[in-house]
N, C-alpha and C. Protein backbone atom coordinates (compact mmCIF):
# COMPACT_ATOMS: atom_id res chain seq x y z
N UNK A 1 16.73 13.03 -55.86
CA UNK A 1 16.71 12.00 -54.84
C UNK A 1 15.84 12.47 -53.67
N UNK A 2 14.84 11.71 -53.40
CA UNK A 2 14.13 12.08 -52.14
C UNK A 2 14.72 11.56 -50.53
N UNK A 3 15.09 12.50 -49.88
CA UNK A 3 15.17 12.28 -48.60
C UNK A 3 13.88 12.01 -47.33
N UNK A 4 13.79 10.99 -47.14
CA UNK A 4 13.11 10.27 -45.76
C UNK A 4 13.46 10.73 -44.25
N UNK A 5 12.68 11.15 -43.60
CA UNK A 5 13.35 11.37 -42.58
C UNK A 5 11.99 11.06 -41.49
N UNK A 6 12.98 9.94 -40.14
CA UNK A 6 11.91 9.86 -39.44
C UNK A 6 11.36 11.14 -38.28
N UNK A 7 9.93 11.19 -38.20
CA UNK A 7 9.77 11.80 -37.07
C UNK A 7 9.21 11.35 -35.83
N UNK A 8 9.72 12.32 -34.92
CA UNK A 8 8.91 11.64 -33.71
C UNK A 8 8.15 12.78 -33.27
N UNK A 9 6.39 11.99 -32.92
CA UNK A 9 5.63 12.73 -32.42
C UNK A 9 5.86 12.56 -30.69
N UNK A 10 6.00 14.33 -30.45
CA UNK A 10 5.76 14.34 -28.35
C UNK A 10 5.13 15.12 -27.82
N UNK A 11 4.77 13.91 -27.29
CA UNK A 11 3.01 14.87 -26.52
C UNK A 11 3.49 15.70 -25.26
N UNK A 12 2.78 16.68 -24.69
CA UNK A 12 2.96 17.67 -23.79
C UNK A 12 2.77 16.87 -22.72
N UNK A 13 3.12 16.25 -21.84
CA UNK A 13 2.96 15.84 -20.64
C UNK A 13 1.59 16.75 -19.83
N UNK A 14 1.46 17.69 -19.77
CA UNK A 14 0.65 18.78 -19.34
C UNK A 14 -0.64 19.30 -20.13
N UNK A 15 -0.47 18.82 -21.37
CA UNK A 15 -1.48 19.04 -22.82
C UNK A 15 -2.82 18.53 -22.34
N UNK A 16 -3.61 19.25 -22.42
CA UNK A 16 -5.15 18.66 -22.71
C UNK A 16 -5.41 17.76 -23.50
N UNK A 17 -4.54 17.41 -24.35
CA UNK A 17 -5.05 16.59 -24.91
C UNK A 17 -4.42 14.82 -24.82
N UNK A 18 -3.28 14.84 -23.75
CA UNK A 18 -2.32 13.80 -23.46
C UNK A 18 -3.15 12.77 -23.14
N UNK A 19 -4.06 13.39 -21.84
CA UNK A 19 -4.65 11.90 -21.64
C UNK A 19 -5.57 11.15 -22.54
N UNK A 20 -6.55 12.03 -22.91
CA UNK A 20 -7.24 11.41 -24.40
C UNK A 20 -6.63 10.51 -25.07
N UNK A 21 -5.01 10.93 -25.67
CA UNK A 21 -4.14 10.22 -26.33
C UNK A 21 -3.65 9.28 -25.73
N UNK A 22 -3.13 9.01 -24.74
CA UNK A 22 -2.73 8.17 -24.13
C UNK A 22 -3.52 7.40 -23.94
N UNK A 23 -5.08 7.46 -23.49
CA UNK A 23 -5.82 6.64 -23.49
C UNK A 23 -5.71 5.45 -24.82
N UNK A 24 -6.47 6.73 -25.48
CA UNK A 24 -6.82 6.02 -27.22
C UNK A 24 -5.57 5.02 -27.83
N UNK A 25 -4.24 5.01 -27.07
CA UNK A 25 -3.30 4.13 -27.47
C UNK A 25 -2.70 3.27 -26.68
N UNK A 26 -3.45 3.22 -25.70
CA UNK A 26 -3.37 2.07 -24.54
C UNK A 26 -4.78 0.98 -24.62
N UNK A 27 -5.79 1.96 -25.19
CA UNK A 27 -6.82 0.83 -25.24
C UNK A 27 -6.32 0.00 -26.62
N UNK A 28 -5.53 0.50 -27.51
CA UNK A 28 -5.12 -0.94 -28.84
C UNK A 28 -4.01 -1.24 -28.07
N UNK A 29 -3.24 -1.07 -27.97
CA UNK A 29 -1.88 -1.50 -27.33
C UNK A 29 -2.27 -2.27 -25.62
N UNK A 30 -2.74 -1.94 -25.51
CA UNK A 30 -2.99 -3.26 -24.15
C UNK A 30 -4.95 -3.62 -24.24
N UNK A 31 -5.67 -2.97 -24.22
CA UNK A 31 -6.95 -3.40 -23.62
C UNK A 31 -7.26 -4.52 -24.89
N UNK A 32 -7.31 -3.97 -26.47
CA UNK A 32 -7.83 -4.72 -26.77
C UNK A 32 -6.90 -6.38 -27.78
N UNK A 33 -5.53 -5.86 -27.16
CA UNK A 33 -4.67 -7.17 -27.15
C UNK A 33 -4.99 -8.18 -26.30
N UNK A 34 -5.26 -7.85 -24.60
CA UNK A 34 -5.79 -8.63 -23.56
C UNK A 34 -6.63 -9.54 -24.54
N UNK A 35 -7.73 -8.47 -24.51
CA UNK A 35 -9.20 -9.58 -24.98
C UNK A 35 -8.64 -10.71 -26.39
N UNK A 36 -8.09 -10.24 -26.86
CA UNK A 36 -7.59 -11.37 -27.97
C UNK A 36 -6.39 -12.59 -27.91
N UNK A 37 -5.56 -12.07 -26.58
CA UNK A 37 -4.53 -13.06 -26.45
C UNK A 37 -4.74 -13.76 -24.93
N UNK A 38 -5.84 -12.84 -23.89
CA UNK A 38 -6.14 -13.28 -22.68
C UNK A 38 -7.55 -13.43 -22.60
N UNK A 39 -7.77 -13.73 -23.27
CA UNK A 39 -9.38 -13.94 -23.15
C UNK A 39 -10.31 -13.87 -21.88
N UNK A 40 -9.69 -15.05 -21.21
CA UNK A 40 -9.72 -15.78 -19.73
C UNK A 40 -8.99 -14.90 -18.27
N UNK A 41 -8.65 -13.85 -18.88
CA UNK A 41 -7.84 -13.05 -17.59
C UNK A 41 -8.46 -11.64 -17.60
N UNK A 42 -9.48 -11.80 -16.43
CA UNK A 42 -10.10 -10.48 -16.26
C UNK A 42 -9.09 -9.32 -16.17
N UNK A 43 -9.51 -7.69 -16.22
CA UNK A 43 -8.81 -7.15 -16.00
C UNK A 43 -9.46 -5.66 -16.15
N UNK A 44 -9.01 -4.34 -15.25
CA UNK A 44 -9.54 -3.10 -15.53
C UNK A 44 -8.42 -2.36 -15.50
N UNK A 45 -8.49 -1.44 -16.24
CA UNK A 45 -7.95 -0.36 -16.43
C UNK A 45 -8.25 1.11 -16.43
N UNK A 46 -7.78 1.86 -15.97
CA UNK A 46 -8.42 3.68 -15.44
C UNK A 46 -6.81 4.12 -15.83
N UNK A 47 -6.55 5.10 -16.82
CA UNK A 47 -5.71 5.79 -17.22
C UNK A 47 -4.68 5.19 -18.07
N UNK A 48 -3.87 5.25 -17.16
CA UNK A 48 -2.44 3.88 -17.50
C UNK A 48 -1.76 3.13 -16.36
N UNK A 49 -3.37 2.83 -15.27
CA UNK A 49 -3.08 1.87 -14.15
C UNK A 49 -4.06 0.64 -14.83
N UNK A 50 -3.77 -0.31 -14.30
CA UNK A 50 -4.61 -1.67 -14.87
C UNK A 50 -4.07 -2.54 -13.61
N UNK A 51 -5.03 -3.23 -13.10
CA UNK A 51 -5.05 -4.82 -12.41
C UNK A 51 -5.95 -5.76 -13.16
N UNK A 52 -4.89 -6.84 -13.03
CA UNK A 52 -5.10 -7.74 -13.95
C UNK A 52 -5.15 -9.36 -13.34
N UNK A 53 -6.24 -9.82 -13.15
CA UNK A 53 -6.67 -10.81 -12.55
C UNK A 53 -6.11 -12.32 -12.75
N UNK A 54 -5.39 -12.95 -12.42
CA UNK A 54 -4.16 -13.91 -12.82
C UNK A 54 -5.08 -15.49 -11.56
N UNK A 55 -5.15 -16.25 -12.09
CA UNK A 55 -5.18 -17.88 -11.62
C UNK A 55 -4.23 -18.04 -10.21
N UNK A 56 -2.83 -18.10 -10.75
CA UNK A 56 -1.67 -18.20 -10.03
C UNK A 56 -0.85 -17.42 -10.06
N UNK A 57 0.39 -17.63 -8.96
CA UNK A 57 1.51 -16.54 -9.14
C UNK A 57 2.15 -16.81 -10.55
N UNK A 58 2.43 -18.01 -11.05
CA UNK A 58 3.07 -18.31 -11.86
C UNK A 58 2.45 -17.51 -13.44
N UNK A 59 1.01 -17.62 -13.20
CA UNK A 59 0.50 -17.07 -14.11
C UNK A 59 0.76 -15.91 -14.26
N UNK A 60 0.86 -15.20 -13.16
CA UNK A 60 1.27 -13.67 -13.09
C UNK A 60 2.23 -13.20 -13.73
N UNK A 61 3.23 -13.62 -13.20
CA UNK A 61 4.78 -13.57 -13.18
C UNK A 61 5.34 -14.07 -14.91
N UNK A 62 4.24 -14.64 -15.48
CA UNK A 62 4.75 -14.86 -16.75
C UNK A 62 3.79 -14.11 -18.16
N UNK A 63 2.65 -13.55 -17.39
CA UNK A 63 2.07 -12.56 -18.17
C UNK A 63 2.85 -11.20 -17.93
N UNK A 64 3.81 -10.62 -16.56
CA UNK A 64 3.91 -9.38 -17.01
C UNK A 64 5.33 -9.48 -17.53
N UNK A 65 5.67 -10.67 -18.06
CA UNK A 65 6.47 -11.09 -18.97
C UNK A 65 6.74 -10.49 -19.87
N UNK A 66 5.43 -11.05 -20.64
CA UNK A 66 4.92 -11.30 -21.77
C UNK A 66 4.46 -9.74 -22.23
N UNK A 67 3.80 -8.75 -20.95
CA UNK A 67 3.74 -7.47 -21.18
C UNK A 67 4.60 -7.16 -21.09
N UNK A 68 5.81 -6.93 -20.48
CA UNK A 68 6.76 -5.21 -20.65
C UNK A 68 7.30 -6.49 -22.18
N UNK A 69 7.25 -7.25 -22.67
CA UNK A 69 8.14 -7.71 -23.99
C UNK A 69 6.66 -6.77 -25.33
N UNK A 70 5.03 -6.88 -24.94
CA UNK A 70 4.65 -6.27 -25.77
C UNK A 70 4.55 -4.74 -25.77
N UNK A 71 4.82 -4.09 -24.73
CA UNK A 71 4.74 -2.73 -24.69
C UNK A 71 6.44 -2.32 -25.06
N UNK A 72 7.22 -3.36 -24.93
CA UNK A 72 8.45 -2.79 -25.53
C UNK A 72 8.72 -2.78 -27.22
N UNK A 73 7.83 -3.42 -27.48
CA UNK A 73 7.27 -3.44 -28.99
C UNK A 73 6.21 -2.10 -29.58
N UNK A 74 5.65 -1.70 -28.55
CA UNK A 74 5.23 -0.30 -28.55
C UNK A 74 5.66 0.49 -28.26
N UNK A 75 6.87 0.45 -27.82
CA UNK A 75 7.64 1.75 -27.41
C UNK A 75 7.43 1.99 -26.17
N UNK A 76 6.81 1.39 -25.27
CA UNK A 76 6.38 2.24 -23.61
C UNK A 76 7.39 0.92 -22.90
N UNK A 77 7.07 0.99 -21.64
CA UNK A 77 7.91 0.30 -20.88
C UNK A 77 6.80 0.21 -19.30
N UNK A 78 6.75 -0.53 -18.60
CA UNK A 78 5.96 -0.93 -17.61
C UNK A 78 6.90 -0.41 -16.68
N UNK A 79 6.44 0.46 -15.81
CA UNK A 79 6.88 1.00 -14.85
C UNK A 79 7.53 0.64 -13.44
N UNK A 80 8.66 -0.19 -13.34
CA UNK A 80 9.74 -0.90 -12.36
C UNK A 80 9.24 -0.85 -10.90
N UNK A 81 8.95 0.24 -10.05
CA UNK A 81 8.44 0.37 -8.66
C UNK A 81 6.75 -0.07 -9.09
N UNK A 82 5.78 0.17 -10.11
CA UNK A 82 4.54 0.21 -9.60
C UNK A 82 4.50 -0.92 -10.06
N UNK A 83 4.88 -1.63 -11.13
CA UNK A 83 4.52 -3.16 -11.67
C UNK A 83 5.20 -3.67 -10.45
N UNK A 84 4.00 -5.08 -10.02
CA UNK A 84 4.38 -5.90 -9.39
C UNK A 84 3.12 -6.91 -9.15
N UNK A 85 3.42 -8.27 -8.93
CA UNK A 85 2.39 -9.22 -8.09
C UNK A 85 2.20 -9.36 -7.08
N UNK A 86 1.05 -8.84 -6.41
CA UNK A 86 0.53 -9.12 -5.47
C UNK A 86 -0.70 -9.91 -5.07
N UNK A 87 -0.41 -10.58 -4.01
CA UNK A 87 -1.75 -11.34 -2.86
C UNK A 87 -3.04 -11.25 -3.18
N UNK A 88 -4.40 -11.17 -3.01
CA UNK A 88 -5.18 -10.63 -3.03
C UNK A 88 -6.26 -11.26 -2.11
N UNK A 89 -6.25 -12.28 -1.34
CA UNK A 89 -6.82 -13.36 -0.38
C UNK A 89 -8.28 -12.88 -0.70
N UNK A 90 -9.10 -11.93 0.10
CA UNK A 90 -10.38 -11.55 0.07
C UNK A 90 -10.69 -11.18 -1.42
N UNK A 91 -10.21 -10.65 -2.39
CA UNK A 91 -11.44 -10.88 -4.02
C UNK A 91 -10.67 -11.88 -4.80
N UNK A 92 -10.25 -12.85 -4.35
CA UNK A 92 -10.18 -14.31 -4.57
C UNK A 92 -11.33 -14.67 -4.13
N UNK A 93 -11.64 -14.87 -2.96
CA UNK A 93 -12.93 -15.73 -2.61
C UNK A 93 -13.74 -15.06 -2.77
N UNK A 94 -14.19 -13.58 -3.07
CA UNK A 94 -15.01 -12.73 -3.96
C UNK A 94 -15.40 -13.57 -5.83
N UNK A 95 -14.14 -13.28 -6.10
CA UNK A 95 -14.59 -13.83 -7.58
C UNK A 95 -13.92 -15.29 -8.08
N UNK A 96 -14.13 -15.84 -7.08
CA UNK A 96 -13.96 -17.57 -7.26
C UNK A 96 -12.09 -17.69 -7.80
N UNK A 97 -10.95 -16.72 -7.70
CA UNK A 97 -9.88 -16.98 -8.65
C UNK A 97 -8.81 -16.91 -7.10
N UNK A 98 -7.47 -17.51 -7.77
CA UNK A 98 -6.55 -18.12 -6.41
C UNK A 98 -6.00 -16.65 -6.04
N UNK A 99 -6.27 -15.29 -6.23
CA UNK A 99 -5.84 -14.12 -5.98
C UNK A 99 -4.43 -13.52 -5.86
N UNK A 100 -3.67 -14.10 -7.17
CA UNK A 100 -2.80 -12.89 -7.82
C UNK A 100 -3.19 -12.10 -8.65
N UNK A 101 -2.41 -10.89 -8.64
CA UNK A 101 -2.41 -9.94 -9.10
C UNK A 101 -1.47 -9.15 -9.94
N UNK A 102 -1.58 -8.75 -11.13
CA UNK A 102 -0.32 -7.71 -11.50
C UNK A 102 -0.74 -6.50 -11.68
């Protein structure tokens, strides 16, 4: 009888090689989900910070919804104090959009 057993891979927090990794599984797991399910919602990302360019509040507020439900499907979780929507008045009238933010 063969025994199965799951493992879990854990990265060194401190490892040279964490951020690489972390990268390389944030760009499938969020960057290039955006482009396929947000087409229309600009957005940048540097590490595992991202602002993400939203129409309205409402729009906001129901995309980072929609994210901590897909990163909880990946196993990560959106971070409680730094996730949030904010204002953005001046690169609203910069890039033509009503300036929320997540």
């Amino acid at each position: 009888m063969m025994h199965l057993r799951l493992m879990k891979v854990i990265l060194c927090v401190r490892g040279v090689a964490s951020p690489l990794l972390a990268n390389l599984f944030l760009h499938y797991t969020f960057d290039v989900w955006m482009q396929k399910h947000y087409p229309e919602i600009p957005f940048e990302r540097y590490a595992d910070d991202g602002v993400l360019h939203c129409r309205s509040k409402e729009q906001a507020e129901r995309l980072k919804q929609v994210l901590q439900e897909r990163f909880a499907v990946c196993g990560l979780e959106l971070h409680p104090l730094k996730t949030r929507v904010v204002y953005c008045k001046k690169l609203s009238v910069q890039r033509g959009l009503s300036g929320c933010l997540v």
